[in-house]
PDB file of N, CA and C in Angstrom:
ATOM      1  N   UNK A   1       0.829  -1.200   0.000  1.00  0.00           N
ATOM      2  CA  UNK A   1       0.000   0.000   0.000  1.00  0.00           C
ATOM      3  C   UNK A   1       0.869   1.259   0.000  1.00  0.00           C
ATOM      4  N   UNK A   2       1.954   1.394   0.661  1.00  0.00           N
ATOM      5  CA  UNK A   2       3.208   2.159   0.513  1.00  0.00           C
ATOM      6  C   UNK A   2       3.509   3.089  -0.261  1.00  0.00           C
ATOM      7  N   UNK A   3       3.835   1.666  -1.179  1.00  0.00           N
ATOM      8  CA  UNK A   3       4.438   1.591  -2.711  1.00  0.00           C
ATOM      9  C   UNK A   3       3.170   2.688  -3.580  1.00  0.00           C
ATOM     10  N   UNK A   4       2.354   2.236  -3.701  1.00  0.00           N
ATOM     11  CA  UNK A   4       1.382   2.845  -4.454  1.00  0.00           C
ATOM     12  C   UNK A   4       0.771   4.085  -3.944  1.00  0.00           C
ATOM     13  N   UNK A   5       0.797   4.597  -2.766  1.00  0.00           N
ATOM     14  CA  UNK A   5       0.460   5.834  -2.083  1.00  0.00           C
ATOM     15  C   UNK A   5       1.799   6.774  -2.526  1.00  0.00           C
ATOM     16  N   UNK A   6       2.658   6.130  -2.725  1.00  0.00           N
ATOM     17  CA  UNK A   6       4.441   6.834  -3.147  1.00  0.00           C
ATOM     18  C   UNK A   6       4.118   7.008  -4.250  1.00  0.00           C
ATOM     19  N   UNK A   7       3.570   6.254  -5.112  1.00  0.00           N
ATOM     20  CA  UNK A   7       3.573   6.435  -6.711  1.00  0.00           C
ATOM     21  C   UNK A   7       2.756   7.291  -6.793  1.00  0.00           C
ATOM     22  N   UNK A   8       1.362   7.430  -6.192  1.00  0.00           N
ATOM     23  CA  UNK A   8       0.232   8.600  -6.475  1.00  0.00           C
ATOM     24  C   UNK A   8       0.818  10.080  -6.546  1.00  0.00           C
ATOM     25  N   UNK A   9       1.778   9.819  -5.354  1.00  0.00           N
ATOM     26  CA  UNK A   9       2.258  11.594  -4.632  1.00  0.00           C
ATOM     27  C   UNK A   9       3.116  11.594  -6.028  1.00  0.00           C
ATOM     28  N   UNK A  10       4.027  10.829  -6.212  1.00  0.00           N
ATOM     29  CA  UNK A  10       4.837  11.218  -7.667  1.00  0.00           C
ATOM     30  C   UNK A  10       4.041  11.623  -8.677  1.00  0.00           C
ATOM     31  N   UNK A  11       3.067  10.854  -9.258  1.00  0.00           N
ATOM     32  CA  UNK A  11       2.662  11.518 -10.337  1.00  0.00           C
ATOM     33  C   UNK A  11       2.111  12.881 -10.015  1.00  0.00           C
ATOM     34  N   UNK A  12       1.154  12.987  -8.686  1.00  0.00           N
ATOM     35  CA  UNK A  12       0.565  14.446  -8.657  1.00  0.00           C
ATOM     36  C   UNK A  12       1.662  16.060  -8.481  1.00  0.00           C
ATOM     37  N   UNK A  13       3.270  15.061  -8.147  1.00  0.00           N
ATOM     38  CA  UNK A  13       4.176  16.142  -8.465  1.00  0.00           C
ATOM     39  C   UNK A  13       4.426  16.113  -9.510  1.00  0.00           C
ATOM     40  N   UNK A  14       4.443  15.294 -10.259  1.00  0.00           N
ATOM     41  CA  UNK A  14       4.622  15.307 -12.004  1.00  0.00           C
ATOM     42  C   UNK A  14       3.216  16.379 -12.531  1.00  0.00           C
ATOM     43  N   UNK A  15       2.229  16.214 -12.269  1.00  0.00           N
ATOM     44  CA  UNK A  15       1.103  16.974 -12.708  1.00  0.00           C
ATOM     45  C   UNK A  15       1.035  18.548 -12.311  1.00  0.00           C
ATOM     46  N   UNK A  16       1.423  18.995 -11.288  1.00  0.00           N
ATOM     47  CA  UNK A  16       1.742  20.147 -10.687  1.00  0.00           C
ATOM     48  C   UNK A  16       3.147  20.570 -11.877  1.00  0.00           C
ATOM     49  N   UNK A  17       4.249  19.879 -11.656  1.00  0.00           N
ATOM     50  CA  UNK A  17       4.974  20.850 -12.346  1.00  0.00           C
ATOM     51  C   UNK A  17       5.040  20.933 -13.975  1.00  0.00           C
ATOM     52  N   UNK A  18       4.078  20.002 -15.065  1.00  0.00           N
ATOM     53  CA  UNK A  18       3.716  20.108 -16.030  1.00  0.00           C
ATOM     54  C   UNK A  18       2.387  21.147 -16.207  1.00  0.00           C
ATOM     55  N   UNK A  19       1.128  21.469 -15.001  1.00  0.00           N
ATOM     56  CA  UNK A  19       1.245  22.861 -15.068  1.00  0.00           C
ATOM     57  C   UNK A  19       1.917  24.066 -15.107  1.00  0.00           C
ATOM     58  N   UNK A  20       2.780  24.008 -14.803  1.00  0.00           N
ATOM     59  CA  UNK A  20       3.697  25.031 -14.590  1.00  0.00           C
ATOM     60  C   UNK A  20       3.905  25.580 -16.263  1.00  0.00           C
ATOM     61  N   UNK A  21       3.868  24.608 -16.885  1.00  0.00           N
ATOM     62  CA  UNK A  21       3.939  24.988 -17.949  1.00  0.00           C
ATOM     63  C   UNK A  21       3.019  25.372 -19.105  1.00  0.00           C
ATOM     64  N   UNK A  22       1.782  25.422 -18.361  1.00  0.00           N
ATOM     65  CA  UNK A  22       1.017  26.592 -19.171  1.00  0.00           C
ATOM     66  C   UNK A  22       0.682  27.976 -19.126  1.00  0.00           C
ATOM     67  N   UNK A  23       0.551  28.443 -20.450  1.00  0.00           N
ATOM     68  CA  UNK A  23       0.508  29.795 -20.978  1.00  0.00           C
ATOM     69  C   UNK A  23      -0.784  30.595 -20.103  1.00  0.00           C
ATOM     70  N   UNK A  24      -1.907  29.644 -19.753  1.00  0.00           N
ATOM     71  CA  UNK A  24      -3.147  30.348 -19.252  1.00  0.00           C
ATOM     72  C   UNK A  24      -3.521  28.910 -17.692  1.00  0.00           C
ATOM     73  N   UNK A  25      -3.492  29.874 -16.903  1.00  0.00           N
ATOM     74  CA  UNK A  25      -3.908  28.980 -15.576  1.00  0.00           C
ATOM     75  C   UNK A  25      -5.175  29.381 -14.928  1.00  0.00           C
ATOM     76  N   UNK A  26      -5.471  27.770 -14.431  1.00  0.00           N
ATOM     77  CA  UNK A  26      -6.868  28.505 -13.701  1.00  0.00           C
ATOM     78  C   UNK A  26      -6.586  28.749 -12.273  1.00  0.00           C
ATOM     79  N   UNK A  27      -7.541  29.250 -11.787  1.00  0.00           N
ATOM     80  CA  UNK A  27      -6.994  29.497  -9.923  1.00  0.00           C
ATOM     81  C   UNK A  27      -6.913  27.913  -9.144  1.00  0.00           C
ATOM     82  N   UNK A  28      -7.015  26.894  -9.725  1.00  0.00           N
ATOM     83  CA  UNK A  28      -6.329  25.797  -9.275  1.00  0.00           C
ATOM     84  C   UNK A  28      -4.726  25.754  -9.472  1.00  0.00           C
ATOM     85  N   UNK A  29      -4.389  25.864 -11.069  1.00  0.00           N
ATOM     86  CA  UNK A  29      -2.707  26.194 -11.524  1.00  0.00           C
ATOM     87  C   UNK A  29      -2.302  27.579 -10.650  1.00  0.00           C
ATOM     88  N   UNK A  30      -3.009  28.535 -10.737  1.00  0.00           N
ATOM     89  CA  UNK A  30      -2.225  29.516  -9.623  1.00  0.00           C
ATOM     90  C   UNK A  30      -1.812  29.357  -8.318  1.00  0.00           C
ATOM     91  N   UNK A  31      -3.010  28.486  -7.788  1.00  0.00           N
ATOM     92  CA  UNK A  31      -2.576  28.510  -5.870  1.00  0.00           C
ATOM     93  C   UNK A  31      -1.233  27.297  -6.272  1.00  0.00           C
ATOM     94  N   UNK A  32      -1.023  26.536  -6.947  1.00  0.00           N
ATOM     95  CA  UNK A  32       0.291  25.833  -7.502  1.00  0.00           C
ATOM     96  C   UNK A  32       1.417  26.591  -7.706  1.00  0.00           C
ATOM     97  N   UNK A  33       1.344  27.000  -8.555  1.00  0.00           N
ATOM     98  CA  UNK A  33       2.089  28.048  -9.027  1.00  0.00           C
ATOM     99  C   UNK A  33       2.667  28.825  -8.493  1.00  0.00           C
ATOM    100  N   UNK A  34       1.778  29.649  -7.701  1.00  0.00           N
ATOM    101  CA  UNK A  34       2.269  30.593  -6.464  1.00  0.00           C
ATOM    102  C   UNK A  34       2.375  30.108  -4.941  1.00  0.00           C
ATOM    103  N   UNK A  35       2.169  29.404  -4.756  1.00  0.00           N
ATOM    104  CA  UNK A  35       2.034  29.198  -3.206  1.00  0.00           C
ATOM    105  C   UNK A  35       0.516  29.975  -2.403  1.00  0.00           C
ATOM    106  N   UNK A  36       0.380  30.930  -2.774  1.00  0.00           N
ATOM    107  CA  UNK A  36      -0.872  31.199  -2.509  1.00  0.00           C
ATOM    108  C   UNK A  36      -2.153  30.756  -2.187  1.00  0.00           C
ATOM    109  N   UNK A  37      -2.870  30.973  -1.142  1.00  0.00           N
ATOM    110  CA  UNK A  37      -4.371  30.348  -1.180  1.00  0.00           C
ATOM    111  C   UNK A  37      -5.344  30.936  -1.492  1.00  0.00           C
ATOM    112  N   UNK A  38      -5.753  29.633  -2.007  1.00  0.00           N
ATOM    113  CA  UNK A  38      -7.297  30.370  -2.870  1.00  0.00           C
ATOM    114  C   UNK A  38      -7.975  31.441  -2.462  1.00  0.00           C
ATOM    115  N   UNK A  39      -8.132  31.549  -1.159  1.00  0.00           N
ATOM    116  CA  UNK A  39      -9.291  32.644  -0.652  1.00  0.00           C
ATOM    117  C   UNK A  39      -8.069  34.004  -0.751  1.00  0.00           C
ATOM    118  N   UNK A  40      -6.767  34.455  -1.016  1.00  0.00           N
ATOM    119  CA  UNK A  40      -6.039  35.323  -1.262  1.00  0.00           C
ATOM    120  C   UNK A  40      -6.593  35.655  -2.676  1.00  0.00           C
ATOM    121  N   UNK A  41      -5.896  34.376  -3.567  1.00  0.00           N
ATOM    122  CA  UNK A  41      -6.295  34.655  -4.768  1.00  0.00           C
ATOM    123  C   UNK A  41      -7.987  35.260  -5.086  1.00  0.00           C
ATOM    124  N   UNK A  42      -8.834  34.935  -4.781  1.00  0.00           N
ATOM    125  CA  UNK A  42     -10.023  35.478  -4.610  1.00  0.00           C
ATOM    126  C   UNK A  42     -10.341  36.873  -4.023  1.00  0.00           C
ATOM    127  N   UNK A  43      -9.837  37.004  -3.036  1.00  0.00           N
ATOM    128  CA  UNK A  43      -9.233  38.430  -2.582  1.00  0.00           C
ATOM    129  C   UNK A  43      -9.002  39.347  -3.696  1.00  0.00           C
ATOM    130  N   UNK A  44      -7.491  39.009  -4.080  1.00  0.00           N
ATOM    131  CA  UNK A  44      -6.689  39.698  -5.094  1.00  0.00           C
ATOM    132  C   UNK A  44      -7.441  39.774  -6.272  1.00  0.00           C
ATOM    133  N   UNK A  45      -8.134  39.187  -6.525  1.00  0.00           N
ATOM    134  CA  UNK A  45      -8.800  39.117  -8.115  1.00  0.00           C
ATOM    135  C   UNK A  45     -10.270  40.338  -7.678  1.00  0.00           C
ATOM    136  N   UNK A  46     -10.545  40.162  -6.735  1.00  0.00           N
ATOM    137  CA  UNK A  46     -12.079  40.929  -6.507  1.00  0.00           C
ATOM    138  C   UNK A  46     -11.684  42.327  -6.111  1.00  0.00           C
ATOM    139  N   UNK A  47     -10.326  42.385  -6.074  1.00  0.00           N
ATOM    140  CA  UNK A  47      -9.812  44.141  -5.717  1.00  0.00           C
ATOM    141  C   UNK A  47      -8.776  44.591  -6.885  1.00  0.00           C
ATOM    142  N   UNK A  48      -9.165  43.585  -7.808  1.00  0.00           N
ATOM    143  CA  UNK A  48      -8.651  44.291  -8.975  1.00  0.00           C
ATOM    144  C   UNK A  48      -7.079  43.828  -8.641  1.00  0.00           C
ATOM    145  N   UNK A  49      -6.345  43.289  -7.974  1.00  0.00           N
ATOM    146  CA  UNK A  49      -4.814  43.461  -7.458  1.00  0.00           C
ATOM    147  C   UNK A  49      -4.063  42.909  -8.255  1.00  0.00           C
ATOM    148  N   UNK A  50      -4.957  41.599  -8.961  1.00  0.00           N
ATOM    149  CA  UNK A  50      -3.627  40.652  -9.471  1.00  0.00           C
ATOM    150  C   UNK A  50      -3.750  40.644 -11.241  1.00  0.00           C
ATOM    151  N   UNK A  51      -3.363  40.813 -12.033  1.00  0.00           N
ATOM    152  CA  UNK A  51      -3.504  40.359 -13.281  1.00  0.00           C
ATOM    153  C   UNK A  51      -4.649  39.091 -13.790  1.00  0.00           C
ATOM    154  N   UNK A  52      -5.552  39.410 -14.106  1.00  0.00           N
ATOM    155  CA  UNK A  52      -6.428  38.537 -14.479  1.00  0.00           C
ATOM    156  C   UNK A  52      -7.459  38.368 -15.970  1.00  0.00           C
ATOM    157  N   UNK A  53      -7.635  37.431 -16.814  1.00  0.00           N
ATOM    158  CA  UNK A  53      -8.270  37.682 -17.960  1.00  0.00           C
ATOM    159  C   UNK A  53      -9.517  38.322 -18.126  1.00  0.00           C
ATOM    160  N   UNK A  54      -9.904  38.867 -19.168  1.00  0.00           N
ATOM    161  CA  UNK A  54     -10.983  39.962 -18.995  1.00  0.00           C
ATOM    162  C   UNK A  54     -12.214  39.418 -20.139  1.00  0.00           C
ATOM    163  N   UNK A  55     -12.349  37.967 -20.707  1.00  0.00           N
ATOM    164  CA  UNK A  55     -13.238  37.249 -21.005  1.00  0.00           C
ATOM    165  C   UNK A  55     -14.376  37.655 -20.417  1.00  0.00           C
ATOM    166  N   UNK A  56     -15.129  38.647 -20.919  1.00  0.00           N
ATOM    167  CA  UNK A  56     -16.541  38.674 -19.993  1.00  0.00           C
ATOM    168  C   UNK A  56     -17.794  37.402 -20.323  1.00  0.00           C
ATOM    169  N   UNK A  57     -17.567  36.387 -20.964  1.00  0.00           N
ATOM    170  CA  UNK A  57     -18.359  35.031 -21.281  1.00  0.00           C
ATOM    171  C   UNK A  57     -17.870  34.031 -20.858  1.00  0.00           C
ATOM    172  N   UNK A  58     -16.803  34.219 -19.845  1.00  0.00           N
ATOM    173  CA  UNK A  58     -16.486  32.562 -19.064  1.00  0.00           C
ATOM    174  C   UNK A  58     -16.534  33.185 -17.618  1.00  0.00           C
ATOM    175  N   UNK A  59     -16.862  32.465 -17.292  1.00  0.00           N
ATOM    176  CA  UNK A  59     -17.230  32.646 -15.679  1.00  0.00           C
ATOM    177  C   UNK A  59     -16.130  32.353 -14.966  1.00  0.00           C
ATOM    178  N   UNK A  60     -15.437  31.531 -15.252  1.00  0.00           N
ATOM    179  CA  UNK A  60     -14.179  30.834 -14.514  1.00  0.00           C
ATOM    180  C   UNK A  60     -12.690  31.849 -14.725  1.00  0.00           C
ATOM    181  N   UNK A  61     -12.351  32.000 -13.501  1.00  0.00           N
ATOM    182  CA  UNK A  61     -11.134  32.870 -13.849  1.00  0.00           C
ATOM    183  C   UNK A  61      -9.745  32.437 -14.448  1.00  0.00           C
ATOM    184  N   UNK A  62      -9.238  33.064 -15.269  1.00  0.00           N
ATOM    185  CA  UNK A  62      -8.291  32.508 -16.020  1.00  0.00           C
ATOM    186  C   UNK A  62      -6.958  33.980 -15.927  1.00  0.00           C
ATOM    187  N   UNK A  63      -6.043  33.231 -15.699  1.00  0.00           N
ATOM    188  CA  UNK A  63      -4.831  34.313 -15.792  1.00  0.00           C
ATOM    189  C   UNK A  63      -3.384  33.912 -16.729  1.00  0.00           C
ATOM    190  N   UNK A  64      -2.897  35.310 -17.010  1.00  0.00           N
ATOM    191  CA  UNK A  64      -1.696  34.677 -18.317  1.00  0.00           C
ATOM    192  C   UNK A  64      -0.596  34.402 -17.471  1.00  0.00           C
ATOM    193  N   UNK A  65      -0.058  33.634 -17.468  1.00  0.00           N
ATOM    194  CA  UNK A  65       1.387  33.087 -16.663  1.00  0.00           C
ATOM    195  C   UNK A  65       2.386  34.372 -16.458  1.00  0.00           C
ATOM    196  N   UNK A  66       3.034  34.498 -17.783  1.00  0.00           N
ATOM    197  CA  UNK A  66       3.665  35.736 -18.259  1.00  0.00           C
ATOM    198  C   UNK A  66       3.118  36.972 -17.742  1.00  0.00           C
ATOM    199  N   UNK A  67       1.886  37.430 -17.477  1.00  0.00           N
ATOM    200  CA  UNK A  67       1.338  38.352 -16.593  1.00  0.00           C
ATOM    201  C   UNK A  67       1.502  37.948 -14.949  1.00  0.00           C
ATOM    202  N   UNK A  68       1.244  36.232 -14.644  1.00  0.00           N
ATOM    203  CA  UNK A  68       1.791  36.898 -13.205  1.00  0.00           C
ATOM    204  C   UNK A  68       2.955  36.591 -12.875  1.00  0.00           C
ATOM    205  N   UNK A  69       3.915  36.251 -13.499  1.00  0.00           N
ATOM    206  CA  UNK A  69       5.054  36.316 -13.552  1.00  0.00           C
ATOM    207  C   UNK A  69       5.925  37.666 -13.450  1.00  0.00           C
ATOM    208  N   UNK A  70       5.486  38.543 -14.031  1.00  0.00           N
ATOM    209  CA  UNK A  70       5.796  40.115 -13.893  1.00  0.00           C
ATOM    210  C   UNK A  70       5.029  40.643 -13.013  1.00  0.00           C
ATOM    211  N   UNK A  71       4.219  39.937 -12.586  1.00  0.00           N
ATOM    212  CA  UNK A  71       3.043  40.710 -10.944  1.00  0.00           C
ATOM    213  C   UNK A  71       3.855  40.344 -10.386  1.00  0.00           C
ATOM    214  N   UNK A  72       4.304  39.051  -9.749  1.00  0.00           N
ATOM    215  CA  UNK A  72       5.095  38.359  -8.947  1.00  0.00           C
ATOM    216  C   UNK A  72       6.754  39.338  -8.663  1.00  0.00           C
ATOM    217  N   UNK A  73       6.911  39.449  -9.935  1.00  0.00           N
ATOM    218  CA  UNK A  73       8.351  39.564  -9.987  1.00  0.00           C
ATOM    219  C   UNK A  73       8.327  41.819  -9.285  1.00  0.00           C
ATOM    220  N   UNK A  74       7.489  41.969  -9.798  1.00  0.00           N
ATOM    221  CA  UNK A  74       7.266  43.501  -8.998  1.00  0.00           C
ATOM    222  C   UNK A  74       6.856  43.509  -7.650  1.00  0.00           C
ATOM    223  N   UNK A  75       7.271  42.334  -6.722  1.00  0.00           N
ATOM    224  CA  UNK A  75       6.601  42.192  -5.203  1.00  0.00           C
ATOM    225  C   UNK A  75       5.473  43.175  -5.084  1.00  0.00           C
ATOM    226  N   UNK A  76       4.469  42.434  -5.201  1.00  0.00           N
ATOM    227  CA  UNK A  76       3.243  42.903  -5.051  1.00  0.00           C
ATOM    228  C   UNK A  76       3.177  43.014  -3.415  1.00  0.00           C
ATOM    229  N   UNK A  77       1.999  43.815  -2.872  1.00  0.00           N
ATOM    230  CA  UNK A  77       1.817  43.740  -1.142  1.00  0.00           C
ATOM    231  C   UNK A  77       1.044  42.615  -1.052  1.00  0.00           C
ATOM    232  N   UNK A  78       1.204  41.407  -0.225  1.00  0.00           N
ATOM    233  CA  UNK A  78       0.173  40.309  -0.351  1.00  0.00           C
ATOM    234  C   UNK A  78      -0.074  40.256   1.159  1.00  0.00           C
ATOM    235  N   UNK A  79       0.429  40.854   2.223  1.00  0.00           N
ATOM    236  CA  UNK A  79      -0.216  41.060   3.136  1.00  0.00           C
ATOM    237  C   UNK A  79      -1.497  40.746   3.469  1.00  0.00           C
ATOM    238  N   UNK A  80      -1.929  39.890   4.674  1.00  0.00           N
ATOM    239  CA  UNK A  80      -3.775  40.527   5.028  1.00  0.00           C
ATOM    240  C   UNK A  80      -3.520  41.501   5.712  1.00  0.00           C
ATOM    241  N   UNK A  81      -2.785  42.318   5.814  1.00  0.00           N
ATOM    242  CA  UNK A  81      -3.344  44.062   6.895  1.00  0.00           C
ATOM    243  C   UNK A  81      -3.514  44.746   5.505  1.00  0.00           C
ATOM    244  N   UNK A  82      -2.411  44.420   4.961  1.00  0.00           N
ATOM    245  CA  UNK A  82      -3.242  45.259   2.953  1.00  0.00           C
ATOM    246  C   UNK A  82      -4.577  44.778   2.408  1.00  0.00           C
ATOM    247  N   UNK A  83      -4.657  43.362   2.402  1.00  0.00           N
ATOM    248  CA  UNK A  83      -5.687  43.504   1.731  1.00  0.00           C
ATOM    249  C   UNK A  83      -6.946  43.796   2.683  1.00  0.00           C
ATOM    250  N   UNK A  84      -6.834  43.297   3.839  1.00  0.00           N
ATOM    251  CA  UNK A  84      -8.161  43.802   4.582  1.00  0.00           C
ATOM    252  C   UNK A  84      -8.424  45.749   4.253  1.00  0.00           C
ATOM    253  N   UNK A  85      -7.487  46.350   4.202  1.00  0.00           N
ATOM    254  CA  UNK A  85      -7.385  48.162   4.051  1.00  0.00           C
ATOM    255  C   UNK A  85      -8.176  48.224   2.927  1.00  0.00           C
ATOM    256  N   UNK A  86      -7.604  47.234   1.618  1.00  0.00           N
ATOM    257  CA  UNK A  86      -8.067  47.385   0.353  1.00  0.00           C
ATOM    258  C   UNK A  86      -9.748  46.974   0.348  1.00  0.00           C
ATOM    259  N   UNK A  87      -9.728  46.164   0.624  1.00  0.00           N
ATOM    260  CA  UNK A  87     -11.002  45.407   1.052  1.00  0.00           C
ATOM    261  C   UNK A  87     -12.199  46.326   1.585  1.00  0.00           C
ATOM    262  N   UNK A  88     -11.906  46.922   3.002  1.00  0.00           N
ATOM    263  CA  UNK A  88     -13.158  48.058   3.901  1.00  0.00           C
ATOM    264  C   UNK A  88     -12.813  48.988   2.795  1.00  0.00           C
ATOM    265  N   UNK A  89     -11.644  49.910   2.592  1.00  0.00           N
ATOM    266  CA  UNK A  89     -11.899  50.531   1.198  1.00  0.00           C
ATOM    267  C   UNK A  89     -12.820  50.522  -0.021  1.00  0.00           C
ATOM    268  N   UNK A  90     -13.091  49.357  -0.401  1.00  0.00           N
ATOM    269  CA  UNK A  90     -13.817  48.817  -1.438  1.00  0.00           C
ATOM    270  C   UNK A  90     -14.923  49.095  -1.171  1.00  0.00           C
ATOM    271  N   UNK A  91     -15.442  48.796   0.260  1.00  0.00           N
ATOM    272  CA  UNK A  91     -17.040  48.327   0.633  1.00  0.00           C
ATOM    273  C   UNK A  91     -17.315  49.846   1.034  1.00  0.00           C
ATOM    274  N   UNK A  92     -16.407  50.247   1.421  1.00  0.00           N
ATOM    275  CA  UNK A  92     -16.667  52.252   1.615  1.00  0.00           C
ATOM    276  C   UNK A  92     -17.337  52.430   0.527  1.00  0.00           C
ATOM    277  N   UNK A  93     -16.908  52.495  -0.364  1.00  0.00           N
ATOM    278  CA  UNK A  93     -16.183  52.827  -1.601  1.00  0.00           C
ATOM    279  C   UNK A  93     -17.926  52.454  -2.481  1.00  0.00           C
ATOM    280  N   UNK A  94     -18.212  50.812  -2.285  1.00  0.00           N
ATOM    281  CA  UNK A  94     -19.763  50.718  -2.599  1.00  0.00           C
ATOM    282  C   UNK A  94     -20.850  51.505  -1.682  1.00  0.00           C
ATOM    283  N   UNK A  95     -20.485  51.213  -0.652  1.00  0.00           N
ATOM    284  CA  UNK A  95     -21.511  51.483   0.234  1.00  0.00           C
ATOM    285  C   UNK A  95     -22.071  53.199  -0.294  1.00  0.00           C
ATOM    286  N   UNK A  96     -21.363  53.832  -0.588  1.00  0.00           N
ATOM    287  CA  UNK A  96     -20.998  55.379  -0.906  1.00  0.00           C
ATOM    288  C   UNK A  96     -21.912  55.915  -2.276  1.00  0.00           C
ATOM    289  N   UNK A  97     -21.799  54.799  -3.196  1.00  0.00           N
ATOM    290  CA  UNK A  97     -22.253  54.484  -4.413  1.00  0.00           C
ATOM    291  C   UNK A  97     -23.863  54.614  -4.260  1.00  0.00           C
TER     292      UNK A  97
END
């Protein structure tokens, strides 16, 4: 049973880093990708923060590698004391509306 629980984890690291190698990821390939967790990424995408595709007919979020690769590489603030600021900001920001 070992043996085959060893082999599973291998391939799903084989599958993780052959994402790596696509051009367009979904927020499954991102929290991979980045280390990040989903509810950040969700965060970041709903405050506008992170690079994201602008498909208004797919519902599912999709981002260009090469875009967050240059987000990444400009140390973005990924903080929660930032994004919570950004966040009550936002809801000011509707509420106001």
């Amino acid at each position: 049973m070992d043996e085959n629980s060893n082999m599973i984890e291998i391939l799903q690291d084989i599958r993780n880093l052959l994402s790596h190698n696509k051009k367009v990821l979904n927020i499954d390939d991102l929290v991979s990708y980045t280390g990040l967790s989903k509810s950040k990424i969700y965060k970041l995408s709903m405050l506008k923060l992170i690079p994201i595709g602008t498909n208004e007919h797919i519902r599912q979020k999709f981002f260009n590698k090469e875009d967050i690769d240059e987000w990444l590489l400009g140390k973005p603030n990924l903080s929660d004391e930032y994004l919570e600021q950004q966040m009550n900001a936002q809801l000011l920001k509707n509420k106001k509306a």
